[in-house]
PDB file of N, CA and C in Angstrom:
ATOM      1  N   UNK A   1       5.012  -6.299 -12.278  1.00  0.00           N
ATOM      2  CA  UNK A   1       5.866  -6.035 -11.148  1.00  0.00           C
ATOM      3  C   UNK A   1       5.019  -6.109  -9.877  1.00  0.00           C
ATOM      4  N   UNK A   2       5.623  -6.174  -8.923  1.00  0.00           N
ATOM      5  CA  UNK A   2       4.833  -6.443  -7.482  1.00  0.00           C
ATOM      6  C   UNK A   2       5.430  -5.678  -6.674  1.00  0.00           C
ATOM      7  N   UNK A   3       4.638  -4.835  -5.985  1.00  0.00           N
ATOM      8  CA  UNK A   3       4.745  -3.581  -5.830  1.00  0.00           C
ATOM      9  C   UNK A   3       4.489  -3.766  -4.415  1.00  0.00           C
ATOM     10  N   UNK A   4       4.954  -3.491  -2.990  1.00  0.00           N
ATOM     11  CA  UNK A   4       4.564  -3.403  -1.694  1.00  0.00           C
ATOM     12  C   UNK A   4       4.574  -1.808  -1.171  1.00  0.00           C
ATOM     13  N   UNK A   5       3.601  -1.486  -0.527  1.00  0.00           N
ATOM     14  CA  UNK A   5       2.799  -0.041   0.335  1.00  0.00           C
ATOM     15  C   UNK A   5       2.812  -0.955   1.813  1.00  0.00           C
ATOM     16  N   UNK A   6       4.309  -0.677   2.591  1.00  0.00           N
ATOM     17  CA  UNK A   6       4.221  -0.849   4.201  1.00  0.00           C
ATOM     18  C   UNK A   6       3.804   0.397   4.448  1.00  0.00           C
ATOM     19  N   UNK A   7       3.198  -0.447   5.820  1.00  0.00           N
ATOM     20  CA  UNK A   7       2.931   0.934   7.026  1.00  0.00           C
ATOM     21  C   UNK A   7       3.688   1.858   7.642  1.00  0.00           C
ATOM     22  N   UNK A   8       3.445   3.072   7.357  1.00  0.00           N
ATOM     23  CA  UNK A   8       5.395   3.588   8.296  1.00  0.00           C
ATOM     24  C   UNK A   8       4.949   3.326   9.950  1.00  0.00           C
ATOM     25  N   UNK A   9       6.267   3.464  10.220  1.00  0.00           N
ATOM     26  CA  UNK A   9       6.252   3.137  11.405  1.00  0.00           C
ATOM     27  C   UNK A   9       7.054   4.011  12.414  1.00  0.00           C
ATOM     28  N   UNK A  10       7.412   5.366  11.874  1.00  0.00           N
ATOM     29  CA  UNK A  10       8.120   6.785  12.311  1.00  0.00           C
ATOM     30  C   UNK A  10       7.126   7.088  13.300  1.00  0.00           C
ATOM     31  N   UNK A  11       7.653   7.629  14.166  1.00  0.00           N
ATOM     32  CA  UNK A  11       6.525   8.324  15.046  1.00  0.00           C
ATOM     33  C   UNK A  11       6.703   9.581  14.655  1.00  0.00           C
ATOM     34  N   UNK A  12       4.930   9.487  14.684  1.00  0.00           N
ATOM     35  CA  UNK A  12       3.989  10.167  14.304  1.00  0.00           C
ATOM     36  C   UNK A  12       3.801  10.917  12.318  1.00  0.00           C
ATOM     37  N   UNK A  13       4.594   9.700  12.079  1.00  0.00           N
ATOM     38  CA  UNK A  13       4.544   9.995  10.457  1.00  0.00           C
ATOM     39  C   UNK A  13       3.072   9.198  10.543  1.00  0.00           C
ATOM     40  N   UNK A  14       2.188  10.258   9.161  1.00  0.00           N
ATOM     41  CA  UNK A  14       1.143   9.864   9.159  1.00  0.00           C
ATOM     42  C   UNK A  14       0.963   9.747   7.448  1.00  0.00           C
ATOM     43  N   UNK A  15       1.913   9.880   6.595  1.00  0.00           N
ATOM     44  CA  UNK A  15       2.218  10.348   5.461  1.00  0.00           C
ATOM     45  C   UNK A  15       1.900   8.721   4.947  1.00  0.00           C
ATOM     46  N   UNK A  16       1.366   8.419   4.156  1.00  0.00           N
ATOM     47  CA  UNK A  16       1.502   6.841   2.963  1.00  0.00           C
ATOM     48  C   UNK A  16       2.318   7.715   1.361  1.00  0.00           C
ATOM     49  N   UNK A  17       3.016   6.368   1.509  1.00  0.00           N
ATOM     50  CA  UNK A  17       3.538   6.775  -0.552  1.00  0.00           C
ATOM     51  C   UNK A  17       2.365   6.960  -1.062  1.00  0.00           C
ATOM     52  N   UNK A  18       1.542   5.810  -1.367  1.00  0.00           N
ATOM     53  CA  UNK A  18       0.630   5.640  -2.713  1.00  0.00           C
ATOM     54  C   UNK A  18      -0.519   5.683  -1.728  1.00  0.00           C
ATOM     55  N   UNK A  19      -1.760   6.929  -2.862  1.00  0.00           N
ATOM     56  CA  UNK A  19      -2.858   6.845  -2.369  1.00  0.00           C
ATOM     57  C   UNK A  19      -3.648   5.924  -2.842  1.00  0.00           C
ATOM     58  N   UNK A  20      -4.980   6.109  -2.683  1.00  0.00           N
ATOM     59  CA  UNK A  20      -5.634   4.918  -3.514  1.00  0.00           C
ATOM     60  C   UNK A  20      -5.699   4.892  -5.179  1.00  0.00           C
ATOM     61  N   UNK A  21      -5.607   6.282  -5.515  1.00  0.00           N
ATOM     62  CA  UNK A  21      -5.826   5.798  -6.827  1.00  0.00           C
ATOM     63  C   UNK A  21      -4.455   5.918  -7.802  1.00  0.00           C
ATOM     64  N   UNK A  22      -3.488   6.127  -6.896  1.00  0.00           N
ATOM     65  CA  UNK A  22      -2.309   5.472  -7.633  1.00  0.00           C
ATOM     66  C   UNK A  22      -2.230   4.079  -7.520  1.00  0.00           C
ATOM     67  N   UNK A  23      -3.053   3.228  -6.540  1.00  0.00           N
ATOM     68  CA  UNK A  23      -2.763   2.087  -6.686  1.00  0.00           C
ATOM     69  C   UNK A  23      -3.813   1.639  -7.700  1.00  0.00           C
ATOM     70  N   UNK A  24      -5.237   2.034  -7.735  1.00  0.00           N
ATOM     71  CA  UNK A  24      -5.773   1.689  -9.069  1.00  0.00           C
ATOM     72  C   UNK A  24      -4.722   2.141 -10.599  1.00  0.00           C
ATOM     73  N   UNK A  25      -4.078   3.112 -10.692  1.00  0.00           N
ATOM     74  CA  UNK A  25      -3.356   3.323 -11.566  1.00  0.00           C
ATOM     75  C   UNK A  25      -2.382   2.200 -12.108  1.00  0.00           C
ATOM     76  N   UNK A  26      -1.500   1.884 -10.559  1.00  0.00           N
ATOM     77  CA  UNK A  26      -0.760   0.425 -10.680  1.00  0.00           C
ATOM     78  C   UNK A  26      -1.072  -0.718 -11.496  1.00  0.00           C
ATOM     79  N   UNK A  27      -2.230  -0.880 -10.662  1.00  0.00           N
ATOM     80  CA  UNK A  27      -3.306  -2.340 -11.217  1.00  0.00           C
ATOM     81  C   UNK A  27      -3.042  -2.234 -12.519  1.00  0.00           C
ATOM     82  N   UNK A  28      -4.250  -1.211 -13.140  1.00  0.00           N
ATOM     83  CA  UNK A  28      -4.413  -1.013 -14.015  1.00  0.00           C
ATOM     84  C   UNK A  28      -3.355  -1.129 -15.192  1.00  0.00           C
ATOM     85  N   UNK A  29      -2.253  -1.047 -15.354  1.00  0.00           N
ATOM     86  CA  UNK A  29      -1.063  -1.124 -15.307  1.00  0.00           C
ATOM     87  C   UNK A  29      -0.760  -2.094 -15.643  1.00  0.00           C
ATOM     88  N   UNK A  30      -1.406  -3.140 -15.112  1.00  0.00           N
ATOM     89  CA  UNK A  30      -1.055  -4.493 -14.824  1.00  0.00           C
ATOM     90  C   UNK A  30       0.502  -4.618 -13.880  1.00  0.00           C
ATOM     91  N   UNK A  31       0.218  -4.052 -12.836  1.00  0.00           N
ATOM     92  CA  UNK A  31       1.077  -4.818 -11.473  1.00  0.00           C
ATOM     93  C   UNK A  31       0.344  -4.825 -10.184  1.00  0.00           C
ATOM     94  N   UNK A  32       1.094  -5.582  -9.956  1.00  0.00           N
ATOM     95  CA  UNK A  32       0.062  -6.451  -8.409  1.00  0.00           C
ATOM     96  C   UNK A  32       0.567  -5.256  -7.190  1.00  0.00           C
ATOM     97  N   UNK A  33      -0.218  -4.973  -6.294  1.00  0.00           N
ATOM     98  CA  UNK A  33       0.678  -3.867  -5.183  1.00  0.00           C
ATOM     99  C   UNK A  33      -0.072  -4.828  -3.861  1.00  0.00           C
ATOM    100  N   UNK A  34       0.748  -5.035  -3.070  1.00  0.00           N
ATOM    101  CA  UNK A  34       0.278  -5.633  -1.895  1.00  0.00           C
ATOM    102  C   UNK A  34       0.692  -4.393  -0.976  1.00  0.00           C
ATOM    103  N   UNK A  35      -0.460  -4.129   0.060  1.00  0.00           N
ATOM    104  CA  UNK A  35      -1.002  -2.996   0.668  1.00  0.00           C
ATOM    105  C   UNK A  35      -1.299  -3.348   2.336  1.00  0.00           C
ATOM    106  N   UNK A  36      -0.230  -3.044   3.010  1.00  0.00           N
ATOM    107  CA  UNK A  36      -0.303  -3.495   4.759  1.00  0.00           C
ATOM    108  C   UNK A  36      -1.672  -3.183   5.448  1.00  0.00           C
ATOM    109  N   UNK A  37      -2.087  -3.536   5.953  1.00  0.00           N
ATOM    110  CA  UNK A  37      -3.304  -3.329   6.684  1.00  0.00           C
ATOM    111  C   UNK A  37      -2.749  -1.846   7.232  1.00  0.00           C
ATOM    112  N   UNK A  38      -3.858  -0.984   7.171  1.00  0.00           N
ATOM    113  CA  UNK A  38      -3.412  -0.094   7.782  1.00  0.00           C
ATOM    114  C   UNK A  38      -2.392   1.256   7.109  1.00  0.00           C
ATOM    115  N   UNK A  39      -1.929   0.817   6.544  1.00  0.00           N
ATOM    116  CA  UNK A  39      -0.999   1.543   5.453  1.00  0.00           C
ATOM    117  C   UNK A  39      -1.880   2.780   5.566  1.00  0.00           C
ATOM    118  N   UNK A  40      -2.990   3.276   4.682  1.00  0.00           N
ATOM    119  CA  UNK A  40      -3.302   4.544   4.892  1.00  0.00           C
ATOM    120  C   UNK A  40      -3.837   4.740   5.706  1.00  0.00           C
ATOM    121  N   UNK A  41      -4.258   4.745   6.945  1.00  0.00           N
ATOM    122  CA  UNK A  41      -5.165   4.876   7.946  1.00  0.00           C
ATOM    123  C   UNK A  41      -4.849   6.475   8.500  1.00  0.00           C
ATOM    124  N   UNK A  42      -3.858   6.491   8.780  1.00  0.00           N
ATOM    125  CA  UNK A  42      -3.315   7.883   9.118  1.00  0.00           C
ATOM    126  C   UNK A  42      -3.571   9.110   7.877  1.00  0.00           C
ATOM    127  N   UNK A  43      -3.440   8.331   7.066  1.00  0.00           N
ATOM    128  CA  UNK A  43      -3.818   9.750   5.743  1.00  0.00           C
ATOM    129  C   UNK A  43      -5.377   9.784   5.761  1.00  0.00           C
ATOM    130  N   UNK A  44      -5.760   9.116   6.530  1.00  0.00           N
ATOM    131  CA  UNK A  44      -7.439   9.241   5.844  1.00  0.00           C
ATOM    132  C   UNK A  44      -7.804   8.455   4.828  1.00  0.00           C
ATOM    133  N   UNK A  45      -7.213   7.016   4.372  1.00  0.00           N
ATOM    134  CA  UNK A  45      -7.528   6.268   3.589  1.00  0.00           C
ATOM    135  C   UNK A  45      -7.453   4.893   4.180  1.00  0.00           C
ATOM    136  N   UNK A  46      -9.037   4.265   4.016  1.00  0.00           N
ATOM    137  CA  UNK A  46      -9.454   3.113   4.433  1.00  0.00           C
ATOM    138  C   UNK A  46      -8.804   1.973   3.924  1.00  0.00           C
ATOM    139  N   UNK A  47      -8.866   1.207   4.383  1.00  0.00           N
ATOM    140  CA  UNK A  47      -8.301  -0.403   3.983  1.00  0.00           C
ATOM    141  C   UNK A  47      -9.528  -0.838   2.759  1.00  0.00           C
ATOM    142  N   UNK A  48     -10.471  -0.574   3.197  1.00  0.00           N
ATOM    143  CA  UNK A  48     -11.349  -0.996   1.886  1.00  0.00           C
ATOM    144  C   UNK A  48     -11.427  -0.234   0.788  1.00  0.00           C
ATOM    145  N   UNK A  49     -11.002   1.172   0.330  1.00  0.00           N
ATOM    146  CA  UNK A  49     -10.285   2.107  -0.142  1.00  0.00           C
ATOM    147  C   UNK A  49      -9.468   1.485  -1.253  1.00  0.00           C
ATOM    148  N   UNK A  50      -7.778   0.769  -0.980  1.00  0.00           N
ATOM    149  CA  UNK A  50      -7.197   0.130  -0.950  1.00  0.00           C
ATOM    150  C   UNK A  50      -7.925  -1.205  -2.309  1.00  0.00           C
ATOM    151  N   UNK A  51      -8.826  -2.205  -1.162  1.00  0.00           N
ATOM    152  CA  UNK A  51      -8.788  -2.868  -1.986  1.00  0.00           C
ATOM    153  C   UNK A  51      -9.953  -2.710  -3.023  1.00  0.00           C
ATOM    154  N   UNK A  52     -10.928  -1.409  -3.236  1.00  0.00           N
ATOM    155  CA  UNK A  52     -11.411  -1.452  -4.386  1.00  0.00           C
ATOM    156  C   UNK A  52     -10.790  -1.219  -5.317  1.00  0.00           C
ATOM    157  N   UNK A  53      -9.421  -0.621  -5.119  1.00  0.00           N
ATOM    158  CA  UNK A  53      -8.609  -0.194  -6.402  1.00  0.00           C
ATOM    159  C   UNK A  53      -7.865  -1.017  -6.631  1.00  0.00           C
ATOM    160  N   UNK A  54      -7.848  -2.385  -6.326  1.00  0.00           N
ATOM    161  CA  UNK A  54      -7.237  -3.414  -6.785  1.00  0.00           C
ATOM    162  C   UNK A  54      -5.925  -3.890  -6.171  1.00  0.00           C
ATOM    163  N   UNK A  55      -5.788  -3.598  -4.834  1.00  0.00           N
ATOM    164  CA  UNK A  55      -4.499  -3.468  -3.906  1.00  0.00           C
ATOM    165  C   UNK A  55      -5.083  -4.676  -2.878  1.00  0.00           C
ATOM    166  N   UNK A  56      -4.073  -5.428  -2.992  1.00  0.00           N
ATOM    167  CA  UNK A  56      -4.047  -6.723  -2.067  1.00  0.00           C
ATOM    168  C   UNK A  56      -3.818  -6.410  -1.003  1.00  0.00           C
ATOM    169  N   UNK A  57      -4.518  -6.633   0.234  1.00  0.00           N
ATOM    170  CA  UNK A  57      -4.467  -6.585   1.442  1.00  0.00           C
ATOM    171  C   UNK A  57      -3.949  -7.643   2.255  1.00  0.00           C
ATOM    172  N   UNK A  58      -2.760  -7.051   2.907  1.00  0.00           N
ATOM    173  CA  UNK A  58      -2.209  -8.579   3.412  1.00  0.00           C
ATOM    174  C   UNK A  58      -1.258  -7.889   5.249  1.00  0.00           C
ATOM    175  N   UNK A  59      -1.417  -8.850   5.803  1.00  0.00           N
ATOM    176  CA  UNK A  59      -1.111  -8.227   7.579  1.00  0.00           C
ATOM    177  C   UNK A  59       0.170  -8.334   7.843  1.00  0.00           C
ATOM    178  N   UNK A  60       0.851  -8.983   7.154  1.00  0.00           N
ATOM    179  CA  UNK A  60       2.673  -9.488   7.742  1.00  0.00           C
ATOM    180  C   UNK A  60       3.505  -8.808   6.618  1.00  0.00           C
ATOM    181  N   UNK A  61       3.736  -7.813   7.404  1.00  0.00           N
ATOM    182  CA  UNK A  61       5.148  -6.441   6.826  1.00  0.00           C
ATOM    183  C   UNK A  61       5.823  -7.562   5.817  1.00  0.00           C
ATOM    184  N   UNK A  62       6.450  -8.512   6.307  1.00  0.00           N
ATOM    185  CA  UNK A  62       7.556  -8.909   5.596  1.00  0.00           C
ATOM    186  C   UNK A  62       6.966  -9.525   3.876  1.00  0.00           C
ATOM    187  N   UNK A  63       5.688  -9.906   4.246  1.00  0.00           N
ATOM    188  CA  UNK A  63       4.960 -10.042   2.647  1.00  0.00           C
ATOM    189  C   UNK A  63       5.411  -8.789   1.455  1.00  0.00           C
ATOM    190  N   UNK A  64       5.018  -7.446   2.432  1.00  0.00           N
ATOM    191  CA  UNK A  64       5.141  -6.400   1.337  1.00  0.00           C
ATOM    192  C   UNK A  64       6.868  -5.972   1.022  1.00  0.00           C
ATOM    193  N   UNK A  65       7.271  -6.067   2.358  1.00  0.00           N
ATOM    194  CA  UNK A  65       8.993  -6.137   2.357  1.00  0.00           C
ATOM    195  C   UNK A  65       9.497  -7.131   0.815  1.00  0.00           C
ATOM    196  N   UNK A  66       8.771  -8.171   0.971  1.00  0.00           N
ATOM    197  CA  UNK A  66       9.315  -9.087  -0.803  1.00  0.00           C
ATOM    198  C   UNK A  66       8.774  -8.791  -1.964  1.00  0.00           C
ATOM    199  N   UNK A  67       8.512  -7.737  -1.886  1.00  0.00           N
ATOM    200  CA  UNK A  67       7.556  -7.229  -3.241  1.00  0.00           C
ATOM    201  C   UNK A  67       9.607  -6.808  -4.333  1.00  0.00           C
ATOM    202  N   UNK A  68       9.170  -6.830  -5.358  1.00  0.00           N
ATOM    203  CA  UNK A  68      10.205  -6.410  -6.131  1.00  0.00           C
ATOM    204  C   UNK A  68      10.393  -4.550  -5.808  1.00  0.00           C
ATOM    205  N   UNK A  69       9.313  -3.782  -5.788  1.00  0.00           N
ATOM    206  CA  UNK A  69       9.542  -2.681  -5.562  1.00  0.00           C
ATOM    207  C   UNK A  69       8.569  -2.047  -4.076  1.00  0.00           C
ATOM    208  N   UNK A  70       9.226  -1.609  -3.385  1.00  0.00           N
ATOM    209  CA  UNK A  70       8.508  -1.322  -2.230  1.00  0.00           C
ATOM    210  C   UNK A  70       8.889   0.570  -1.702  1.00  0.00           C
ATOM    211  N   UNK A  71       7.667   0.886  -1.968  1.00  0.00           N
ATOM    212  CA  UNK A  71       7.383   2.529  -1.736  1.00  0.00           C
ATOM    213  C   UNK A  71       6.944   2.927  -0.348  1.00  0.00           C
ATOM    214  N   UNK A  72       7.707   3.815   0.109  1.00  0.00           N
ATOM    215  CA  UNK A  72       7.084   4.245   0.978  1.00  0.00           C
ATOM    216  C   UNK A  72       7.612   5.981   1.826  1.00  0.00           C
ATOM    217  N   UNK A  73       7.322   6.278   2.560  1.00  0.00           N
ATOM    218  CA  UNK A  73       7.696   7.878   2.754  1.00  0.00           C
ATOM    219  C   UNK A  73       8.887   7.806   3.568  1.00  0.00           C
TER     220      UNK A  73
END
């Protein structure tokens, strides 16, 4: 499954669905999660964070918007 983590975009929501190691969990799993730039930045979780746990990093919302399942707060 392909899984998208957008950035919220509420003001002043600083909240992400998935931390990093639910997205290693994902992977692991075997499903792909594409992960907005930025997505955790506000929680205190880096973009490189992200992609050691196996979360595709990608800049255009609407990429993660076509994911089959898309999480977010």
């Amino acid at each position: 499954m392909l899984i998208g983590l957008p950035t919220e975009t509420k003001d002043r929501e600083r909240r992400v669905a998935l931390d990093p190691n639910a997205v290693a969990a994902a992977t692991r799993a075997g499903h792909r999660v594409l992960v907005q730039v930025g997505a955790g930045q506000g929680a205190g979780f880096a973009d490189a964070e992200y992609r050691k746990a196996g979360g595709e990093l990608v800049a255009d919302a609407a990429d993660v918007w076509s994911a089959d399942l898309v999480v977010k707060v």
